[in-house]
Protein backbone atom coordinates (compact mmCIF):
# COMPACT_ATOMS: atom_id res chain seq x y z
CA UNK A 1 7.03 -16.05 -30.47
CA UNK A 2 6.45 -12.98 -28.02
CA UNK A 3 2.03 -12.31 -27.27
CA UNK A 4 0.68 -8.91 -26.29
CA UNK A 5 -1.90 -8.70 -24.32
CA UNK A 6 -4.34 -6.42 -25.25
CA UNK A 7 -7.87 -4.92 -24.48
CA UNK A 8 -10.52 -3.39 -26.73
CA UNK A 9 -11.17 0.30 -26.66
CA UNK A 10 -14.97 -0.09 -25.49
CA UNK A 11 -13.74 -2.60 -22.84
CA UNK A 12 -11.06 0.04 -21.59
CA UNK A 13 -13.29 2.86 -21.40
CA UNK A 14 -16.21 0.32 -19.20
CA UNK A 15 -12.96 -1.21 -17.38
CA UNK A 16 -11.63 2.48 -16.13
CA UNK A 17 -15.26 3.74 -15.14
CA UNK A 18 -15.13 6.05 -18.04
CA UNK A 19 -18.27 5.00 -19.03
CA UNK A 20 -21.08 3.18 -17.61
CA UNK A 21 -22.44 0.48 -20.57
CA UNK A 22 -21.10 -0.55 -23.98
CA UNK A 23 -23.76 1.07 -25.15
CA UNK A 24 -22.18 4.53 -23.66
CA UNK A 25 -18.90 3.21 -24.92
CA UNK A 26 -20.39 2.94 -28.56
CA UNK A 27 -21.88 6.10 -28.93
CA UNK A 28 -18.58 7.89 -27.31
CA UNK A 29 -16.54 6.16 -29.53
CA UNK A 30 -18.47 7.17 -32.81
CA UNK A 31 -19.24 10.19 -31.04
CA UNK A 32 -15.47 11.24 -32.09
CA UNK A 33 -14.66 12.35 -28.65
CA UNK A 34 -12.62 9.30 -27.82
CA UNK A 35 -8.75 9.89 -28.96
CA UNK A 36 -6.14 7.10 -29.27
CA UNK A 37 -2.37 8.59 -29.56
CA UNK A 38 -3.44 11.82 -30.15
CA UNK A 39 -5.84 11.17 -33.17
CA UNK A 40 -9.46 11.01 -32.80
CA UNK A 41 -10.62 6.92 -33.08
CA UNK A 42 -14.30 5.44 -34.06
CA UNK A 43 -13.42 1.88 -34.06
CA UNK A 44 -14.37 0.46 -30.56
CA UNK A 45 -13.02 -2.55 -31.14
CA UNK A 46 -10.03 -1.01 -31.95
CA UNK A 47 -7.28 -3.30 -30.06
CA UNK A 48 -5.24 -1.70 -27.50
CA UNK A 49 -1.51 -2.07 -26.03
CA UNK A 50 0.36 -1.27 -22.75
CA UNK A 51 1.87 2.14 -23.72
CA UNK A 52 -1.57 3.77 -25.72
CA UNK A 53 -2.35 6.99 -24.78
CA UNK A 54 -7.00 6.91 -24.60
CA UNK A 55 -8.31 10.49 -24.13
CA UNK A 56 -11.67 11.32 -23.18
CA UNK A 57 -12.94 14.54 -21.46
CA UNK A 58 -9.54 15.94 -22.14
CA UNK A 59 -7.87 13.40 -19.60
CA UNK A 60 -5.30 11.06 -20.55
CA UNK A 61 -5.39 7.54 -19.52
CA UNK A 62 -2.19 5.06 -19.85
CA UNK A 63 -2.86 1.77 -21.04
CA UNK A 64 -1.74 -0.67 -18.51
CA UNK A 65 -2.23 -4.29 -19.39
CA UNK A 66 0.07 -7.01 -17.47
């Protein structure tokens, strides 16, 4: 059986200094200015994989998890 590692979208956005607090991350998030593979995502817990696409501020950021 193969594992993924993976990271939460609030933790990703604190992790790359995209934000400063969960709390930042949160309203972001639900904000709808956070986009996961193009489309626009509210769930901060949302799960994330090595090969996501996260926008924010119109920058793209490759997830990278090892």
């Amino acid at each position: 059986m193969q594992s993924y590692q993976t990271i939460k979208l609030a933790q990703f956005l604190k992790w790359k200094k995209l934000v400063s607090s969960g709390g930042e991350a949160k309203i972001k998030i639900q904000g709808k200015e956070v986009l996961l593979n193009g489309s626009i995502e509210t769930q901060r817990g949302k799960k994330l994989v090595t090969g996501d696409i996260v926008t924010f501020n119109g920058i793209e950021h490759k997830v990278l998890l090892q």
